[in-house]
Each structure stands twice: as C-alpha cells, then as structure tokens.
Protein backbone atom coordinates (compact mmCIF):
# COMPACT_ATOMS: atom_id res chain seq x y z
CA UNK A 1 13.66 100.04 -83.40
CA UNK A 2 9.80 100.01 -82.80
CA UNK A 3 10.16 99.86 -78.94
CA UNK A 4 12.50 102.25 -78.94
CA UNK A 5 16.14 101.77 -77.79
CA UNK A 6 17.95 100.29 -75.66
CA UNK A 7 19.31 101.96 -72.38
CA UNK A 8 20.48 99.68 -69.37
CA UNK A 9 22.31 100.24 -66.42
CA UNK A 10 24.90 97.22 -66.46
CA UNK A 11 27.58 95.68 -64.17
CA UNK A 12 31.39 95.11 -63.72
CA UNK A 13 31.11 91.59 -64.11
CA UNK A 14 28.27 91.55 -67.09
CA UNK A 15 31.14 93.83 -68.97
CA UNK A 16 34.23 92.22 -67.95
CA UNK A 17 32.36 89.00 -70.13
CA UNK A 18 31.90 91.49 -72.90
CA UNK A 19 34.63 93.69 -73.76
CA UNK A 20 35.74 93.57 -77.35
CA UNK A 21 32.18 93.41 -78.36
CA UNK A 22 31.12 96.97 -77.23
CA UNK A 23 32.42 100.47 -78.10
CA UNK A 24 33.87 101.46 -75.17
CA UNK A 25 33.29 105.11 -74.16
CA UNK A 26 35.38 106.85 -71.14
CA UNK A 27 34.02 109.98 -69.91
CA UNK A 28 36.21 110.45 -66.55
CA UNK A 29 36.37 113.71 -65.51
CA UNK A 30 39.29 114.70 -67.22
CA UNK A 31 41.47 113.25 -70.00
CA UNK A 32 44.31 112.92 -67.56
CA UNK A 33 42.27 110.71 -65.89
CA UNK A 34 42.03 108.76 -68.84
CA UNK A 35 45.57 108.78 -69.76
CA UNK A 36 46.98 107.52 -66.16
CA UNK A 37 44.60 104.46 -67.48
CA UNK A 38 41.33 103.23 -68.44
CA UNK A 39 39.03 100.22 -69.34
CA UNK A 40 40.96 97.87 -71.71
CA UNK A 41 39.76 99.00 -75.61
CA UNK A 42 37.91 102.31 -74.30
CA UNK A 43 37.97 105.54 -76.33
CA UNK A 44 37.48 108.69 -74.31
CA UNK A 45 34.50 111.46 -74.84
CA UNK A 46 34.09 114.18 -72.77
CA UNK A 47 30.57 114.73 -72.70
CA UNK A 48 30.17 118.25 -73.40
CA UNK A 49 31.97 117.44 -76.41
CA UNK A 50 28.70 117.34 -78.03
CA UNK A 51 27.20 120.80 -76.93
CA UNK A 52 28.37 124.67 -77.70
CA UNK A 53 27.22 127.76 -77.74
CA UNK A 54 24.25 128.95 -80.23
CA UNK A 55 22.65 131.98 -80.93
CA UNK A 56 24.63 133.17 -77.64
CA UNK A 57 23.02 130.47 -75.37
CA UNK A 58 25.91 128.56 -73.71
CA UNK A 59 25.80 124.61 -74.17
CA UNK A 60 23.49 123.75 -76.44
CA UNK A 61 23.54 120.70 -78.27
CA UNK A 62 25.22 120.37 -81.05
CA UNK A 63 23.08 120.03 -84.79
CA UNK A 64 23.05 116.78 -86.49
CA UNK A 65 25.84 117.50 -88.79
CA UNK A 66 27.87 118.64 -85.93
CA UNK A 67 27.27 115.54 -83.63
CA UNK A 68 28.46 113.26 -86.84
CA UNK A 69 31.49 114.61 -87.58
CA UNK A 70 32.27 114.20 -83.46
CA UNK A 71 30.60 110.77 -83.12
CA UNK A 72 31.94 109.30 -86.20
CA UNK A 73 35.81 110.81 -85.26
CA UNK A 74 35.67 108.42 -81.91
CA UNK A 75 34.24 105.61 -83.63
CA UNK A 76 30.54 105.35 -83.00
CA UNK A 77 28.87 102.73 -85.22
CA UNK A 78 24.91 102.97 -85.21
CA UNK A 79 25.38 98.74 -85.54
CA UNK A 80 27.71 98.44 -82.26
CA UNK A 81 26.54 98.65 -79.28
CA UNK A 82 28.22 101.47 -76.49
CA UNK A 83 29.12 100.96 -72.84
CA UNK A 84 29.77 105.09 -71.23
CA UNK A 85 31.47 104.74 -68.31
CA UNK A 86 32.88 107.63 -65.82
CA UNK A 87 34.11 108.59 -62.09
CA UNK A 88 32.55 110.72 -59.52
CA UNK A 89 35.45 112.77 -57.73
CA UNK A 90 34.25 115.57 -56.19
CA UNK A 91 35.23 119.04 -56.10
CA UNK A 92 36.54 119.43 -59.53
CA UNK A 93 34.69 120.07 -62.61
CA UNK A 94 32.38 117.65 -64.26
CA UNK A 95 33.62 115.40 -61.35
CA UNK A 96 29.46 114.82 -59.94
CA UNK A 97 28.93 112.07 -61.59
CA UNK A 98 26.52 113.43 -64.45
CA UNK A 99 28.87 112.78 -67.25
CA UNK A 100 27.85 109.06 -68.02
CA UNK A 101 24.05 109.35 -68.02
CA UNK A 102 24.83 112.74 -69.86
CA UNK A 103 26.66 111.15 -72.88
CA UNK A 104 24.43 108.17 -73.01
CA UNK A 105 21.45 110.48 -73.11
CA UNK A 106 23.08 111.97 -75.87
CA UNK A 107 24.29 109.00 -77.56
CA UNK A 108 20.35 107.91 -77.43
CA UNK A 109 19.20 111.71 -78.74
CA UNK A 110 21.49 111.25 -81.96
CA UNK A 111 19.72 107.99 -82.44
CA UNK A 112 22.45 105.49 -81.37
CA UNK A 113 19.98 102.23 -80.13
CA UNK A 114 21.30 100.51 -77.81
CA UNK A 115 23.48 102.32 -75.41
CA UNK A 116 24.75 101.04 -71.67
CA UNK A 117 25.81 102.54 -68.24
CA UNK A 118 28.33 100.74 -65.95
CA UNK A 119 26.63 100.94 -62.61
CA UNK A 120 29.67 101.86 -60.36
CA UNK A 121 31.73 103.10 -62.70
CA UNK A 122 35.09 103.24 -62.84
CA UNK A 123 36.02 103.45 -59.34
CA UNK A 124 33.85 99.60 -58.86
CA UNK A 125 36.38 98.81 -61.62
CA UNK A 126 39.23 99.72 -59.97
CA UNK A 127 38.15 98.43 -56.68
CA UNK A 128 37.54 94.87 -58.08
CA UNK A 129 40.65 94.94 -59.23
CA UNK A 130 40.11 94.47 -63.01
CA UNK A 131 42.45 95.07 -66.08
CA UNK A 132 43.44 98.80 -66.74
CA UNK A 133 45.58 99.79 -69.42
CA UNK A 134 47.24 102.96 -70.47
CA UNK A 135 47.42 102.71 -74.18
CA UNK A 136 45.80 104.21 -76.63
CA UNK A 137 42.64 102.52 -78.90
CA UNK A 138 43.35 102.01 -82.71
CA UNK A 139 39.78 103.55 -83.55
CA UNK A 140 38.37 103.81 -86.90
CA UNK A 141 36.17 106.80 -88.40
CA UNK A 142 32.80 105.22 -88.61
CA UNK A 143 30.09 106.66 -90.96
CA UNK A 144 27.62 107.45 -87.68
CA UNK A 145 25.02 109.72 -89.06
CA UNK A 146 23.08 111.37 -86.29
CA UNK A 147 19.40 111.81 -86.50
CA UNK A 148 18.18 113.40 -83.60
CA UNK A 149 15.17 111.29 -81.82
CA UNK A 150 12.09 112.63 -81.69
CA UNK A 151 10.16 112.68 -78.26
CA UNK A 152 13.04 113.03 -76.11
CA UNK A 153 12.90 116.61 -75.73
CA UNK A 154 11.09 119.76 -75.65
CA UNK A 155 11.65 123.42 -76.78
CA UNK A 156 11.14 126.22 -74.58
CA UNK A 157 8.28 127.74 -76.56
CA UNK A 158 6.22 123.99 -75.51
CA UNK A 159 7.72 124.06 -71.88
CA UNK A 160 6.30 127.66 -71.97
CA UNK A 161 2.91 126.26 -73.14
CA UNK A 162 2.72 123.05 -71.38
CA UNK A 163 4.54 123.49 -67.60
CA UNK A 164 1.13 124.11 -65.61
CA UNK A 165 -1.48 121.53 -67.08
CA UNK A 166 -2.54 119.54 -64.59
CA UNK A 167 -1.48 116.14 -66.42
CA UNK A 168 2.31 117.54 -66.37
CA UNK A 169 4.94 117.28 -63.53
CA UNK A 170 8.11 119.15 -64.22
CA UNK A 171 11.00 118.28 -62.05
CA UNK A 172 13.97 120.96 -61.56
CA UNK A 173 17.08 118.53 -60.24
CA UNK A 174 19.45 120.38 -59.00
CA UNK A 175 20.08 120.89 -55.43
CA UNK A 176 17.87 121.90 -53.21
CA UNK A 177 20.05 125.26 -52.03
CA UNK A 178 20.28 126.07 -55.94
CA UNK A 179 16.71 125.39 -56.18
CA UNK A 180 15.48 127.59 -53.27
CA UNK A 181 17.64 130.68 -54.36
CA UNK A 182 21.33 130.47 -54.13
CA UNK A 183 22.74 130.22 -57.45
CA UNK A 184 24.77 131.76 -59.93
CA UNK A 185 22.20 132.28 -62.35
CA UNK A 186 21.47 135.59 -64.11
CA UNK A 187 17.85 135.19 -61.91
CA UNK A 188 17.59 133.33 -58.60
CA UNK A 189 15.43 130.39 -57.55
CA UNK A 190 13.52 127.92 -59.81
CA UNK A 191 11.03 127.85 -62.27
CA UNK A 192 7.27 128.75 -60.94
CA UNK A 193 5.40 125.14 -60.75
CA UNK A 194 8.70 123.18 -60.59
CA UNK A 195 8.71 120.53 -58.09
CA UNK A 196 12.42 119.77 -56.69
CA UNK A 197 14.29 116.29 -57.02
CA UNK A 198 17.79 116.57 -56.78
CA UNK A 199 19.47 114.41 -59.65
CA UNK A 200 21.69 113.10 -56.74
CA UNK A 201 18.52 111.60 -55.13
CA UNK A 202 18.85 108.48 -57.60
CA UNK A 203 22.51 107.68 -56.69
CA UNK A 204 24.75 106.36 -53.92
CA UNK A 205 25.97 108.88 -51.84
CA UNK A 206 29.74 107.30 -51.77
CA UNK A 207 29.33 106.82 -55.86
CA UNK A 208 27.64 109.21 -57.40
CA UNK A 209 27.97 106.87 -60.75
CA UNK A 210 26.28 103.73 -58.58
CA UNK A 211 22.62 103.32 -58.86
CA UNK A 212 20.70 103.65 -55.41
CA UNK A 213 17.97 101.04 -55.10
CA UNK A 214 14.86 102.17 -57.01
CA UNK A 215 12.83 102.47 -53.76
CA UNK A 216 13.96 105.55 -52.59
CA UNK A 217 13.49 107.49 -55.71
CA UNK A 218 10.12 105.63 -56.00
CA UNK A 219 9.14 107.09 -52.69
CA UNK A 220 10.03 110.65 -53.82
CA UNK A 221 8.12 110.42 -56.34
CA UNK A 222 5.08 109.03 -54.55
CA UNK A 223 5.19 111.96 -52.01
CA UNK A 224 5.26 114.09 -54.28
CA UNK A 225 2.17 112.58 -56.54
CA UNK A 226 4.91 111.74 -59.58
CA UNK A 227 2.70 109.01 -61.19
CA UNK A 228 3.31 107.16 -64.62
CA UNK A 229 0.06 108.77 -65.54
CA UNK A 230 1.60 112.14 -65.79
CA UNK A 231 4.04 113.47 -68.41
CA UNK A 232 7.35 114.32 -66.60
CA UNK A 233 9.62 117.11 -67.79
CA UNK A 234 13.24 117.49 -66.21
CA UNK A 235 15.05 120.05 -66.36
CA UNK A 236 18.24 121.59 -64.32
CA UNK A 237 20.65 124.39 -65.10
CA UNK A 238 21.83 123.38 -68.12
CA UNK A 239 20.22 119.98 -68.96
CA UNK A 240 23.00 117.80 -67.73
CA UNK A 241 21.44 116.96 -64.38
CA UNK A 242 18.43 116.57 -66.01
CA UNK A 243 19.77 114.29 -68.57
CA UNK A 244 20.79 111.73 -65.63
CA UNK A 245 17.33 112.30 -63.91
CA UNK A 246 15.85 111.75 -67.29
CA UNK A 247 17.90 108.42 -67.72
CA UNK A 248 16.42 107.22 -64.39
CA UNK A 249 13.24 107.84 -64.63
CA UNK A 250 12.80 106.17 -68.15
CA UNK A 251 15.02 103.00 -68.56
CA UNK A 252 15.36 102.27 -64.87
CA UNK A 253 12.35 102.93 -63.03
CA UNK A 254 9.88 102.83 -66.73
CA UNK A 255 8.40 106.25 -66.85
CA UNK A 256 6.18 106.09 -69.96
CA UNK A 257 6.39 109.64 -70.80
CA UNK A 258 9.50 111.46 -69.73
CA UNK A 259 11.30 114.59 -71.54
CA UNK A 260 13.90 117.20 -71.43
CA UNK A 261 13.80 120.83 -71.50
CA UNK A 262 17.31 121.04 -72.52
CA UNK A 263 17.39 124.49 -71.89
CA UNK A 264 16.57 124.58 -68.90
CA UNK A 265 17.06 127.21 -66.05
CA UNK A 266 19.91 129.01 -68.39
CA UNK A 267 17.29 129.50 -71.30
CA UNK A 268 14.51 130.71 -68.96
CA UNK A 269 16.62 133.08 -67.34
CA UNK A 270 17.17 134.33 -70.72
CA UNK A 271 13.58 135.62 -70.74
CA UNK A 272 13.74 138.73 -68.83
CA UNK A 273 9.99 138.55 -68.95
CA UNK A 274 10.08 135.27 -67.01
CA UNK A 275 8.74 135.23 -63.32
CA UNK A 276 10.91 132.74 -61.12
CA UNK A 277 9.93 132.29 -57.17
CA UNK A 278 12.68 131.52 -54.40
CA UNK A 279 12.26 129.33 -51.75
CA UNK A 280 11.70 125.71 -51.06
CA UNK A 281 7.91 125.70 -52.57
CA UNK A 282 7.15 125.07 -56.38
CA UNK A 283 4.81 128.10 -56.50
C-alpha cells in the first residue's frame, strides 16, 4: 500500500457488524483465558509468540522465516484483514494491557496491511453482553509470508547515533518509578536524553485496553515540546510498552515520524560501556 497500512482502533459495535469477515486474533493474558471463552470465530496468539532469544538477548523478534511459519500456523492471510483483541487484569503476567497493541504492531512489522484494535477489549465485550463461545476455530494454514516493514524500527547502532540531535525526541514508557531508578535491570534508571511517558498515559485507568481521549496524551506531549516536527523514538524495557506507545502516537494521534528501538533498555544495558542517569530528569 502506498500510504502505508492500515491500523485503527475500532469498537464493540463496529465488530459485532463484522465478524466472519475478519481474522480474529485473541491475545488474553493467558490461554485459559481463552479457553473458558472468547470472541465467536477468534484464534488465539500470545504475543510474545513472535519474539525469542538471539545472540543471548532475551525477546527479540523473531526473523522473517520464523514469523511465517507462526503467522501462517494461526491463519494469517496478507488479503484478510485482523481484529487483536485482549484483557487487562492486573497482577499477573502480560495482564497490563500491552498485548493487543503489541501483536498488532507486530502484525504491521511483518507487513500484514490492515490490522485493527478493539478499543475496550474484551472486558467491553463481556460487559455488553455479546456472544462468547468456547469452541475451538477450524483455521487453515495460510501461505503468510512475512516481510518485515521498513521504517518502523531502528537498530541500536542508529539509536546510538541519532538519540541527542536536536530534531529527535526519544520517549522511554515505562513507569515513572522504573524510569527514575527502581528496576530490575542489569543497570538502573533510563537512558541519558530520554524523556518519560508512561505507555499507561494513553489508556483508561479502569481498562488498560480502552483508549483515553487523545487530549490528555496531546497535552503530555505539548509540555514536554513533543511536536510532529520531530522524529519520535519509543522505547521501554523490552519494546512491548513501546510498541503500544508507538501504536498511539502513529495511527491514533498521526505522528508523521515515529519508530521503535526494539531493544530498548535490555539491549542498552547490554553495553557495559553505556552511561544511564537515575532520577526523574532526562539528563
């Protein structure tokens, strides 16, 4: 596609009209959660299906080769388009919401183009009370080739090179405690230069998988001098924060020119060499 693809945020109802149309993706938490019942016709994907370990850095993601072989064994067809849905539960693994902005991210990276997010997910489903069901899909092996999309992304050798010009903002989003200095990370704090906008920041509070109106993330980024001018790098502890953050900032507020560093804090820490500053200042 010459404008690139398409990413949308969508509703209960605008799906309800739909289903049987879309591949349905289910990334709930768990695949338990999935079993006790899901969206009518949905296939489940947990999202870090699509990342490992390489050359000993944990959760990269996966080569093109790879990412076939996994997208084409759930169905993905480059010619259908995908709804990614998900749950927020806290306090349990891969419960924070991140997993539906994660996988459609991902989805978009292998070059799937057109790819949608039910706002609210599955909990506005259930609270609506729509159709669940507990049985299983009869999903065919598609031929899904991934290509990996250029211009999403960036390596660590360009973060290296590019994080202090003055035309680039880079954005660490995870929380602000994790940012300032208490984290599990092999070195503590955040990245010198990054400027700190908890992923979170973008959702509602009571559903992390419910978009929060765009003003309040607009304002954050005002304060902090976040224009569209500027080329906007996100990155987390892993990438999959940043991968929601990235999401937002793209398809549903229209950042022109927003990328990854998808390997983020784990990658620089891997640096010994790497300076890092603690605290609630970027510098």
């Amino acid at each position: 596609m010459s404008n690139g693809p398409v990413f949308k945020w969508v509703s209960t109802d605008w799906l309800q009209g739909r289903l049987g149309a879309f591949t349905v993706i289910d990334c709930q938490p768990s695949v338990h959660d999935y079993i006790r019942g899901h969206i009518p016709g949905a296939v489940y994907l947990n999202e870090e299906s699509l990342r490992l370990s390489r050359g000993g850095l944990p959760h990269v993601w996966l080569d093109d080769p790879l990412a076939s072989s996994v997208l084409s064994t759930v169905g993905v067809d480059i010619e259908r388009p995908i709804v990614v849905y998900g749950r927020a539960v806290p306090g349990i693994p891969l419960g924070d919401g991140v997993p539906p902005p994660m996988l459609a991210y991902s989805l978009v990276r292998y070059g799937h183009g057109e790819v949608y997010v039910l706002d609210g997910g599955f909990d506005d489903w259930l609270q609506e009370d729509r159709e669940i069901e507990t049985r299983y899909p009869a999903i065919e092996r598609s031929r899904f080739v991934a290509r990996t999309r250029t211009g999403l992304s960036v390596d660590y050798e360009e973060f290296r090179l590019i994080k202090g010009r003055p035309h680039v903002a880079h954005l660490d989003s995870r929380p602000a405690d994790q940012y300032a200095g208490s984290s599990y990370w092999p070195k503590r704090g955040h990245i010198p230069g990054a400027l700190n906008i908890p992923w979170s920041e973008a959702f509602e509070a009571g559903n992390l998988c419910k978009l929060r109106d765009a003003s309040h993330m607009m304002g954050i980024l005002e304060r902090l001098n976040v224009t569209r001018e500027k080329e906007v790098i996100c990155h987390c502890g892993s990438g999959r924060k940043a991968a929601a953050q990235l999401c937002v900032l793209k398809w549903a507020l229209g950042y022109p020119n927003v990328r990854l560093f998808e390997g983020s804090f784990t990658e620089w820490c891997a640096h010994q060499e790497n300076p890092t500053v603690i605290g609630q200042t970027p510098d």
